[in-house]
Protein backbone atom coordinates (compact mmCIF):
# COMPACT_ATOMS: atom_id res chain seq x y z
CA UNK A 1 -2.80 8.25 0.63
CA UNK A 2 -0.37 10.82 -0.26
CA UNK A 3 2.45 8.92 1.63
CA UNK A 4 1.47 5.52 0.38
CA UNK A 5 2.05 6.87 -3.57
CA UNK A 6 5.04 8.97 -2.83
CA UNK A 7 6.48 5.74 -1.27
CA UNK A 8 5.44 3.67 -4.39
CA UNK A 9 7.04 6.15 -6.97
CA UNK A 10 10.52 6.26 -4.76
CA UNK A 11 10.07 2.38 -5.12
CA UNK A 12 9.64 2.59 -8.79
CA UNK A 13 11.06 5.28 -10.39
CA UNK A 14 10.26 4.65 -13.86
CA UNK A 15 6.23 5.23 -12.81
CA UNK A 16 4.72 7.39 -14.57
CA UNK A 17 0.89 9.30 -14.32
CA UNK A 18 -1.11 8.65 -10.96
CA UNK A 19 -1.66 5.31 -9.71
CA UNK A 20 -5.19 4.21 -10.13
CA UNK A 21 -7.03 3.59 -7.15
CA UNK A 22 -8.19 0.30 -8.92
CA UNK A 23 -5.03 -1.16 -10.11
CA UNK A 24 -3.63 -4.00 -8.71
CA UNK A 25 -0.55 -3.07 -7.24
CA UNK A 26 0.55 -6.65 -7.13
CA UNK A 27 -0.14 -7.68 -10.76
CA UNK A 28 1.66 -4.50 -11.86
CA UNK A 29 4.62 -5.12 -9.34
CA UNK A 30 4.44 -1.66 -7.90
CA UNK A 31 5.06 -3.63 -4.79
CA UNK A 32 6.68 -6.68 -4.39
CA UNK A 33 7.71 -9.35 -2.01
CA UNK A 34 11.28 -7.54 -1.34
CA UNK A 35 9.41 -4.37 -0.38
CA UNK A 36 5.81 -6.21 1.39
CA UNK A 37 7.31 -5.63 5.37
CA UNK A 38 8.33 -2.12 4.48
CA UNK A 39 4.76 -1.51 3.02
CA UNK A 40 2.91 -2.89 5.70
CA UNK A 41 5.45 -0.86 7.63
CA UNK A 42 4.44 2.66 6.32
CA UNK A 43 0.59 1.79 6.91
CA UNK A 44 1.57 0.82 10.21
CA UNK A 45 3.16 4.29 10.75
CA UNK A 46 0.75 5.94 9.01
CA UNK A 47 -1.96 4.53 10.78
CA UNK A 48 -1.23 4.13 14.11
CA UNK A 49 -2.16 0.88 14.20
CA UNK A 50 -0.43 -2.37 14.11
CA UNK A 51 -1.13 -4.84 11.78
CA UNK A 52 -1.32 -8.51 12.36
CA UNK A 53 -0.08 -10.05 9.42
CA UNK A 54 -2.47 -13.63 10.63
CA UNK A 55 -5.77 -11.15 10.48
CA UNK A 56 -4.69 -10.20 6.43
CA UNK A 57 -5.07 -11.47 3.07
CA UNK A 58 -2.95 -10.53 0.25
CA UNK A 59 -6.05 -8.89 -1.86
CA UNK A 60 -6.49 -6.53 1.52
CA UNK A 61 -2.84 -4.91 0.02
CA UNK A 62 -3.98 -5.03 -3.89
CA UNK A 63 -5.35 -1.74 -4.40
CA UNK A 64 -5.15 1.57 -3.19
CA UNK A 65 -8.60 1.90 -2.48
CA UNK A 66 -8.70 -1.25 -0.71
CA UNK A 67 -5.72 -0.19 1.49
CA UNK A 68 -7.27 3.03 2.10
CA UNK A 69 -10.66 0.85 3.52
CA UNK A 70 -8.59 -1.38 5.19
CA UNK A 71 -6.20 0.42 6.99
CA UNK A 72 -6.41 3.94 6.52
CA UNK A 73 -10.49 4.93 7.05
CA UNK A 74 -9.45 6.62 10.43
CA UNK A 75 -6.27 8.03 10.03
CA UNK A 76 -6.66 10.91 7.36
């Protein structure tokens, strides 16, 4: 999960304190539609998986802790 914040701070520079593992990282725009691909991107890399964007829903991206359930549970 390291990655995944580091990536959201270089996104948003003005971020400040850790990112909740609860907040909605749509609602507070830490990651919009510009930046969704490279998002899904990074978990791709960082998983090792691929992810099919038709097997998704938009509230499996929303929070950190739901990304790390989602798509991150195996890969440390």
């Amino acid at each position: 999960m390291e990655r995944v914040a580091a990536w959201l701070r270089e996104k948003n520079p003005g971020l400040d304190g850790p990112i909740d593992s609860d907040e909605d990282l749509i609602e507070a725009r830490l990651v919009d539609s510009m930046d969704f691909l490279e998002f899904v991107d990074l978990l791709e890399e960082i998983s090792g998986r691929s992810i099919d964007l038709e097997d998704v829903t938009i509230d499996d991206f929303r929070t950190l802790a739901r990304v790390q359930e989602r798509f991150l549970s195996t890969a440390g």
